[in-house]
C-alpha atoms as a PDB file:
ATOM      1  CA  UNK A   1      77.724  38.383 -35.492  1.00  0.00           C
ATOM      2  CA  UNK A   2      74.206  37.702 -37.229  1.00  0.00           C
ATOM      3  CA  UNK A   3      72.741  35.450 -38.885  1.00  0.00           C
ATOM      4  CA  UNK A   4      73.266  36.601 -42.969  1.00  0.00           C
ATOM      5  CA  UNK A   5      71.076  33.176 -44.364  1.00  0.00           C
ATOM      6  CA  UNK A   6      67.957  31.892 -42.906  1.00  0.00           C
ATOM      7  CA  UNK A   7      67.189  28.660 -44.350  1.00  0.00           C
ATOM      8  CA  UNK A   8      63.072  27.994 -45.258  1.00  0.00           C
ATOM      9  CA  UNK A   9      63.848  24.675 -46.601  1.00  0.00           C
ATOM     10  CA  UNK A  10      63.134  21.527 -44.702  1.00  0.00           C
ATOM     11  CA  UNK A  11      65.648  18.215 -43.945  1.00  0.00           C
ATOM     12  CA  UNK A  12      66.692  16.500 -47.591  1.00  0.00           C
ATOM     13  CA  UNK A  13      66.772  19.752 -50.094  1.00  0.00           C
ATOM     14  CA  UNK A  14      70.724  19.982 -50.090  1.00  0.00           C
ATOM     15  CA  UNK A  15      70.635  21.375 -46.713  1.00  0.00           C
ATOM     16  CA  UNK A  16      73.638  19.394 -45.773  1.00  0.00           C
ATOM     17  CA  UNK A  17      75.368  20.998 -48.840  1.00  0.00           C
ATOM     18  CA  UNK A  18      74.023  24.259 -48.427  1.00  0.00           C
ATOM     19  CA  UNK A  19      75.949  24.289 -45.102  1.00  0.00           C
ATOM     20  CA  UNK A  20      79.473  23.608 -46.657  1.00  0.00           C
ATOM     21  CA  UNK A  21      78.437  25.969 -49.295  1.00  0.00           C
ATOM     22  CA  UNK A  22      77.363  28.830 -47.052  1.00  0.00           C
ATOM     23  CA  UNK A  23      80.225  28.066 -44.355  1.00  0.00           C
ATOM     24  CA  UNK A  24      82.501  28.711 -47.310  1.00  0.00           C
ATOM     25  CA  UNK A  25      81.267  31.770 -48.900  1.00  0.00           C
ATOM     26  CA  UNK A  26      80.279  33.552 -45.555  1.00  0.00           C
ATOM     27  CA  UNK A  27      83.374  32.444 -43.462  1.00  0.00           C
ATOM     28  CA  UNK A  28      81.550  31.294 -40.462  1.00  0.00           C
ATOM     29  CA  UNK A  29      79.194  28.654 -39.291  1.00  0.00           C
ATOM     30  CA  UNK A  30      76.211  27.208 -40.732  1.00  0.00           C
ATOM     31  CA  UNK A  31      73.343  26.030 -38.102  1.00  0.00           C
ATOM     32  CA  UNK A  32      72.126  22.608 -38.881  1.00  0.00           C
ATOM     33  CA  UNK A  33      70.628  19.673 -37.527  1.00  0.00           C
ATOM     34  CA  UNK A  34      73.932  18.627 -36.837  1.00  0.00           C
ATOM     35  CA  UNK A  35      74.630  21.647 -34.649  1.00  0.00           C
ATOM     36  CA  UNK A  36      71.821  20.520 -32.542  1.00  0.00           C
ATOM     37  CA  UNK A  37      72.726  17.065 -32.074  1.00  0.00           C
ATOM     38  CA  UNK A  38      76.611  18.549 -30.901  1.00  0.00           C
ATOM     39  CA  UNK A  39      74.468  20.804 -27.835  1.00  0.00           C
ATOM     40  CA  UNK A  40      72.027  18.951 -26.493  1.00  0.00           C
ATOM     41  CA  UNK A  41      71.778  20.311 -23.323  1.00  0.00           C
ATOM     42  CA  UNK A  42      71.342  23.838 -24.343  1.00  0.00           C
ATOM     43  CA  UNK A  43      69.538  23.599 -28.234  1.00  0.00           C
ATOM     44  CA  UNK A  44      66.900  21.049 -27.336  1.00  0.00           C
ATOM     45  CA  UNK A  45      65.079  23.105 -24.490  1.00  0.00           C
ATOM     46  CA  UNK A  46      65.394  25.918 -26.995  1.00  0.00           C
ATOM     47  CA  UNK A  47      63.696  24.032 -29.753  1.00  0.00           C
ATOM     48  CA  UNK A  48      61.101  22.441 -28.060  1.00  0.00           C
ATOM     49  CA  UNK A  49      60.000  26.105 -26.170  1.00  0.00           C
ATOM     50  CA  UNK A  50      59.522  26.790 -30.243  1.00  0.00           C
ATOM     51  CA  UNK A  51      57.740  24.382 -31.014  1.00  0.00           C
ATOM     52  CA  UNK A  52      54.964  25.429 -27.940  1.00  0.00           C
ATOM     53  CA  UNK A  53      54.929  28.774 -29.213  1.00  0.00           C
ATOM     54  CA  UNK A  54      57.065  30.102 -26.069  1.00  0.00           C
ATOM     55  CA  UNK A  55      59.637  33.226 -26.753  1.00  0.00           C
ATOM     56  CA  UNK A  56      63.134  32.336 -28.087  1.00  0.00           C
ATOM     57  CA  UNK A  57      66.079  34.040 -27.681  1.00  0.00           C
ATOM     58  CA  UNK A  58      67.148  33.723 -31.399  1.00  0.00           C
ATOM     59  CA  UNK A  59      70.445  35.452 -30.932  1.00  0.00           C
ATOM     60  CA  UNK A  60      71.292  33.828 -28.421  1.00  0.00           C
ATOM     61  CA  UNK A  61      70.394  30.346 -30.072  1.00  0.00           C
ATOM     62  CA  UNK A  62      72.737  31.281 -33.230  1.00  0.00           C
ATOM     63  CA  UNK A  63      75.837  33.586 -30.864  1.00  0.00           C
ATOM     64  CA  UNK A  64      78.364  32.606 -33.311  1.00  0.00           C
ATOM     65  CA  UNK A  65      76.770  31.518 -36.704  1.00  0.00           C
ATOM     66  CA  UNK A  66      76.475  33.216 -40.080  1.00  0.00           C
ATOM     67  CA  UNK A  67      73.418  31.112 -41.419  1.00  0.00           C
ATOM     68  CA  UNK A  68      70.946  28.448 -40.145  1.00  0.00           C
ATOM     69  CA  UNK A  69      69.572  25.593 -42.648  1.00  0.00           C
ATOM     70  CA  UNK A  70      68.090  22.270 -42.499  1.00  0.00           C
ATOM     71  CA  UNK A  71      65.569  20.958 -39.787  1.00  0.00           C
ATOM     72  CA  UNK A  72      64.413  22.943 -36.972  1.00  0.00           C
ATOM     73  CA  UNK A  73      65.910  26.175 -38.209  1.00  0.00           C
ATOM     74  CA  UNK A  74      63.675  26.009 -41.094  1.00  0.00           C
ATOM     75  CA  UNK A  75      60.296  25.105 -39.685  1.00  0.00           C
ATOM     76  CA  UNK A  76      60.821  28.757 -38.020  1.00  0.00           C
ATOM     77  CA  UNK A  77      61.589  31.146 -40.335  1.00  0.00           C
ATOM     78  CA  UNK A  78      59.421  33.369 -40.319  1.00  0.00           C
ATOM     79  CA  UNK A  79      60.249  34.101 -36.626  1.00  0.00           C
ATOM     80  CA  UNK A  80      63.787  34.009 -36.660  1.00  0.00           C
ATOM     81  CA  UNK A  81      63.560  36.285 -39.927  1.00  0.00           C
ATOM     82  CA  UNK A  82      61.689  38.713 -37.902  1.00  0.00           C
ATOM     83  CA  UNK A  83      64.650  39.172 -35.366  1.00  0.00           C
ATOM     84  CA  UNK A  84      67.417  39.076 -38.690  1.00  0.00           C
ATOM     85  CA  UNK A  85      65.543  41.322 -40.596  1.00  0.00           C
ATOM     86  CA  UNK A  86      68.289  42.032 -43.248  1.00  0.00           C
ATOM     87  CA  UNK A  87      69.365  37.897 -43.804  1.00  0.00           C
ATOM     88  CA  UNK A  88      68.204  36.279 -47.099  1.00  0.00           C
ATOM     89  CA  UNK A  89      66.022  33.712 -46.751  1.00  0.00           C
ATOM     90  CA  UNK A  90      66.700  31.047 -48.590  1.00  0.00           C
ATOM     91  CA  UNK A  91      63.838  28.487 -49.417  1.00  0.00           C
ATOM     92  CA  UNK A  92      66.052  24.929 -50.751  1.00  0.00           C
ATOM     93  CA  UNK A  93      63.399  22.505 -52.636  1.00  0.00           C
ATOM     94  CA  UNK A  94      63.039  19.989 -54.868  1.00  0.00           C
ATOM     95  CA  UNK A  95      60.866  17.647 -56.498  1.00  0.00           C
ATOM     96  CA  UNK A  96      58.047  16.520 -54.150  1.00  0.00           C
ATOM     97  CA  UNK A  97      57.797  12.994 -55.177  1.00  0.00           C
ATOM     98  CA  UNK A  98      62.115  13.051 -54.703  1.00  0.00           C
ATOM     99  CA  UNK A  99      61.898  14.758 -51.694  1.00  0.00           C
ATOM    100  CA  UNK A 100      59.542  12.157 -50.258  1.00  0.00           C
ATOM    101  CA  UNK A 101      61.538   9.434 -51.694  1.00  0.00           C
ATOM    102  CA  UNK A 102      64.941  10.338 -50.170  1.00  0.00           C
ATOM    103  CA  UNK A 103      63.132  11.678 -46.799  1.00  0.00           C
ATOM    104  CA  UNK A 104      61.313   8.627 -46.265  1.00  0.00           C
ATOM    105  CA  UNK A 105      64.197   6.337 -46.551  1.00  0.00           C
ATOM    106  CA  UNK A 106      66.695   8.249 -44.368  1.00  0.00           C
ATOM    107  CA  UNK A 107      65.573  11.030 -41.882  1.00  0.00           C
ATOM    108  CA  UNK A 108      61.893   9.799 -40.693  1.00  0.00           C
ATOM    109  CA  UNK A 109      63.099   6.158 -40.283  1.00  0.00           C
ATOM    110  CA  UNK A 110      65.382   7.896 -37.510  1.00  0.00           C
ATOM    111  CA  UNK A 111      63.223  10.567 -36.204  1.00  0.00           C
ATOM    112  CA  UNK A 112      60.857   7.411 -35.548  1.00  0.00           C
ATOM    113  CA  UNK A 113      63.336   5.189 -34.150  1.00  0.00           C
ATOM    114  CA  UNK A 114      63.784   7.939 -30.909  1.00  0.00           C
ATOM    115  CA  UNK A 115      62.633   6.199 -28.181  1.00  0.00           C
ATOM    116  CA  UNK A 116      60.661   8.608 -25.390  1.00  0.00           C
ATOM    117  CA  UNK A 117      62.041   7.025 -22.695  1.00  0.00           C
ATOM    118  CA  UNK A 118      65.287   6.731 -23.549  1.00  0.00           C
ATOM    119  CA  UNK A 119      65.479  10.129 -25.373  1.00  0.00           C
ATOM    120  CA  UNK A 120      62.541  11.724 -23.830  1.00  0.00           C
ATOM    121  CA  UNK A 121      63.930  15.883 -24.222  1.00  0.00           C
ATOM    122  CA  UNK A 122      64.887  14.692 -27.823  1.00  0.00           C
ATOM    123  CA  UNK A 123      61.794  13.061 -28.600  1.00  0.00           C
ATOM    124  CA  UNK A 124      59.620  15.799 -27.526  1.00  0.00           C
ATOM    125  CA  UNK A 125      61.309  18.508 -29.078  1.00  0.00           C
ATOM    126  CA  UNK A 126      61.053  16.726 -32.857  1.00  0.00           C
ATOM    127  CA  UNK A 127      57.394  15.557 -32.591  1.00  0.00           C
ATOM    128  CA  UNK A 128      56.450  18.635 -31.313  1.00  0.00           C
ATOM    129  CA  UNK A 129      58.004  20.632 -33.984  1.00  0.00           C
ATOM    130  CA  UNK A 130      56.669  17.594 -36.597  1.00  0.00           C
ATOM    131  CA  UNK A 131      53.069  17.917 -34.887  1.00  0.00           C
ATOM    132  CA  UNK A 132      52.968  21.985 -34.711  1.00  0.00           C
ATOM    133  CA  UNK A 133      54.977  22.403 -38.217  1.00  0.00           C
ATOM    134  CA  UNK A 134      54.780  19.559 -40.577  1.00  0.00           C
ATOM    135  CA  UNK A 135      52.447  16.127 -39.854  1.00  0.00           C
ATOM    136  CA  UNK A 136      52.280  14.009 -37.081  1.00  0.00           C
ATOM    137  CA  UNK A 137      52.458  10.935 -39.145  1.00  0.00           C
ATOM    138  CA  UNK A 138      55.551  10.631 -40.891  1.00  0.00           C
ATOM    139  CA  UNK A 139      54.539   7.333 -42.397  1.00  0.00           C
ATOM    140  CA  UNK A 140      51.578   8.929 -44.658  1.00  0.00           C
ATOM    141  CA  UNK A 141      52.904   9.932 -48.310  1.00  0.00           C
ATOM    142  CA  UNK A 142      49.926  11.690 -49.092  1.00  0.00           C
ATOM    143  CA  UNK A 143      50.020  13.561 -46.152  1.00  0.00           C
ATOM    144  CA  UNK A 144      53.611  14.473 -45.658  1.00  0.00           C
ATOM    145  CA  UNK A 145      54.059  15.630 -49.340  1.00  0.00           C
ATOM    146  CA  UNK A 146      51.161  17.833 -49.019  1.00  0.00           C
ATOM    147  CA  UNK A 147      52.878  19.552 -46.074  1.00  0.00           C
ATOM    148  CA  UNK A 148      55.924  19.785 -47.827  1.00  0.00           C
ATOM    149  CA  UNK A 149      54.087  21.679 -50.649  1.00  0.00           C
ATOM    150  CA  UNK A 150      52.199  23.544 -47.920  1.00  0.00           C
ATOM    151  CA  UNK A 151      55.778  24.649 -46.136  1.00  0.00           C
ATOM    152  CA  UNK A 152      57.218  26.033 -49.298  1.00  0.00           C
ATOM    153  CA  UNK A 153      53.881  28.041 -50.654  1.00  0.00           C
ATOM    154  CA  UNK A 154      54.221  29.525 -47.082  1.00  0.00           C
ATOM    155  CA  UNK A 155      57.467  31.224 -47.845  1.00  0.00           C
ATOM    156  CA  UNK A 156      56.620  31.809 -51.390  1.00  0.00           C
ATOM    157  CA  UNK A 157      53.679  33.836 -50.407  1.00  0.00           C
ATOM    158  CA  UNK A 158      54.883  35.496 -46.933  1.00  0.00           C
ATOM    159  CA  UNK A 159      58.738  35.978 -47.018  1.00  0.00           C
ATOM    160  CA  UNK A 160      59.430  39.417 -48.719  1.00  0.00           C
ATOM    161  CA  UNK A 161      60.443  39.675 -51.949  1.00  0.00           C
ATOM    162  CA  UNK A 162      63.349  41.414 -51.746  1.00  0.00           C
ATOM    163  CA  UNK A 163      65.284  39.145 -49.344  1.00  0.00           C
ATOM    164  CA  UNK A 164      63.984  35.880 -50.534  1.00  0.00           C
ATOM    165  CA  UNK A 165      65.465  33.061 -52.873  1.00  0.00           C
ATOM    166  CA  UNK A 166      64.298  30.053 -53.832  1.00  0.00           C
ATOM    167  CA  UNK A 167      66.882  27.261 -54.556  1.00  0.00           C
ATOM    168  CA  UNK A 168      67.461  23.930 -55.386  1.00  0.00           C
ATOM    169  CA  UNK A 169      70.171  21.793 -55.590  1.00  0.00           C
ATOM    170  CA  UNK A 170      71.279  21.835 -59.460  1.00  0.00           C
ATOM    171  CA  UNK A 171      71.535  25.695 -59.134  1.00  0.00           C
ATOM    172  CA  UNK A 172      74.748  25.417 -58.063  1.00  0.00           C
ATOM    173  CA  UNK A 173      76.391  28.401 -56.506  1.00  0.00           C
ATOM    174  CA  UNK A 174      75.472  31.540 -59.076  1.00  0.00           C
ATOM    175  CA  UNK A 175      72.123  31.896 -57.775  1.00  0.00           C
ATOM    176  CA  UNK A 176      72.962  32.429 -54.147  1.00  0.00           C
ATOM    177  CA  UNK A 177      76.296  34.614 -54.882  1.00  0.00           C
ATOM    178  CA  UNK A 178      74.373  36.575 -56.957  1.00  0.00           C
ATOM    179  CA  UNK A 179      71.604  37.196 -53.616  1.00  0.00           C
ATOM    180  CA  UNK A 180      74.320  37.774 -51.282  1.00  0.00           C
ATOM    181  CA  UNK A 181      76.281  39.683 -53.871  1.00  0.00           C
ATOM    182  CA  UNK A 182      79.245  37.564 -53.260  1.00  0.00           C
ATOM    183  CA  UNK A 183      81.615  35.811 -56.080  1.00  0.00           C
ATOM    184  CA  UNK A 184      81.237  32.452 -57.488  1.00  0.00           C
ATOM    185  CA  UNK A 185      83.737  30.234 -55.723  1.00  0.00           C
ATOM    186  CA  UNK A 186      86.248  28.915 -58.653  1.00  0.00           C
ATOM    187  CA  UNK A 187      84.817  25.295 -57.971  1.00  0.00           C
ATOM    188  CA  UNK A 188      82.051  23.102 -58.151  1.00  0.00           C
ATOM    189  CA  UNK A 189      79.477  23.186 -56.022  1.00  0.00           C
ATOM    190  CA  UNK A 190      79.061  20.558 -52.793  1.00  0.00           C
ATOM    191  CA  UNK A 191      77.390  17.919 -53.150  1.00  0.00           C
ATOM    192  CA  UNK A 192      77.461  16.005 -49.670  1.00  0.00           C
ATOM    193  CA  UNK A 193      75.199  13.825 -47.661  1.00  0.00           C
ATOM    194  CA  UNK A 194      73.173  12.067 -50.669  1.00  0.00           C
ATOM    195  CA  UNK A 195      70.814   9.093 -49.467  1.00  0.00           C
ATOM    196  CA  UNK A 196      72.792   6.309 -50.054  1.00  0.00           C
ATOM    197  CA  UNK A 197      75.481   8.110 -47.677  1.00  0.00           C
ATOM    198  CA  UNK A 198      73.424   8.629 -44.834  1.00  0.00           C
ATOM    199  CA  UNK A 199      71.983   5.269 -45.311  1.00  0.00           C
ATOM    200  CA  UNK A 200      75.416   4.205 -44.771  1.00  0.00           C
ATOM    201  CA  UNK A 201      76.393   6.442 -41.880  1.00  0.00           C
ATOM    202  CA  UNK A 202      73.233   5.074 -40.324  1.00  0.00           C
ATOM    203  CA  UNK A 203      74.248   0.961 -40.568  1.00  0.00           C
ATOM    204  CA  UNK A 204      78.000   1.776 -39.447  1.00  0.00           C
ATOM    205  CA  UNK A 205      76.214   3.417 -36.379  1.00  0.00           C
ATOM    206  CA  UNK A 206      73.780   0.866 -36.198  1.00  0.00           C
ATOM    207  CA  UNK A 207      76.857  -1.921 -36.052  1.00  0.00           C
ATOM    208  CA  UNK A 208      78.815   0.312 -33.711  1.00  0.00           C
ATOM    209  CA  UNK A 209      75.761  -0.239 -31.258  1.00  0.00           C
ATOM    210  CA  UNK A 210      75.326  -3.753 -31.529  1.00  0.00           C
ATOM    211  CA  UNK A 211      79.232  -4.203 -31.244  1.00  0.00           C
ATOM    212  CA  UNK A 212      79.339  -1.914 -27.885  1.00  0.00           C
ATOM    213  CA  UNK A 213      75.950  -4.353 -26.630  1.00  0.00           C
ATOM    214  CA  UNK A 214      77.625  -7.593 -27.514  1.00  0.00           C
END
């Protein structure tokens, strides 16, 4: 099995949806953040060794999955393109200003909450991808939204033209059938993981801890 999606886009461009989307028209699994967080032992190492610039075995990384989307996948596309040379890739974006709005409210308030003693293999792994990739500083606006912009013109300008789509989330469906020459599903589109639900996802967890520390 090999990977038939590579996703360009970074954490809070429908990622989350594009998973259940993909996972549905392609009939396997979807690589995402969440995948990483369910194999620790094995995904962090791999992640982090990409994030120095050491070699990656990419197939063996995604044994098993029809697409990869979201955060890391998407920080290295162009090298895991290289080794799926015949998978779309699939750049999800959005409004900058939006993007930074829903990021900075959900995903870097927990990326910065990883303590390196506690979590040190975690820890390292997602600053060095943030510090090699995106911005050390997830706090600066200015900054982070220029990287953003940055990431996207990348794949814009260096992913080939005839296996690349760009996407965001009001396309719905038609777009990406159309790429993968697939049929349009006979229902909406997904629409999971919005801001206000992770911000709730994050507080139930957050009480779960303080209940189990009580």
């Amino acid at each position: 099995m090999a990977l038939r999606v590579i996703g360009a886009g970074l954490g809070r461009t429908g990622t989350m949806s594009l998973k259940v989307a993909l996972e549905k028209l392609l009939g396997g699994k979807c690589y995402h953040m969440y995948e990483v967080f369910e194999h620790l032992e094995t995904d962090v190492p791999a992640w982090h060794d990409a994030a120095l610039g050491k070699p990656v075995n990419w197939e063996k990384l995604f044994e098993g999955y029809v697409a990869a989307v979201d955060w890391p996948a998407g920080a290295y596309w162009q090298e895991i393109s290289a080794v799926y040379p015949d998978a779309l890739i699939l750049l999800s974006s959005r409004d900058p200003e939006k993007w930074w709005d829903s990021a900075s409210t959900t995903i870097f308030p927990s990326i910065q909450e990883i303590s390196a003693e506690i979590h040190k293999p975690w820890h390292d792994m997602i600053y060095g991808m943030m510090e090699s990739r995106f911005v050390s500083d997830l706090n600066d606006k200015e900054a982070c939204i220029a990287a953003f912009n940055r990431h996207n013109e990348n794949a814009r300008k260096n992913a080939p033209a005839s296996r690349f789509l760009e996407w965001q989330p009001g396309d719905g469906w038609e777009p990406i059938c159309k790429a993968l020459n697939l049929p349009v599903p006979d229902e909406p589109f997904p629409h999971v993981n919005s801001k206000e639900e992770f911000l709730e996802r994050i507080r139930k967890r957050k009480e779960e801890r303080e209940a189990a520390n009580a």
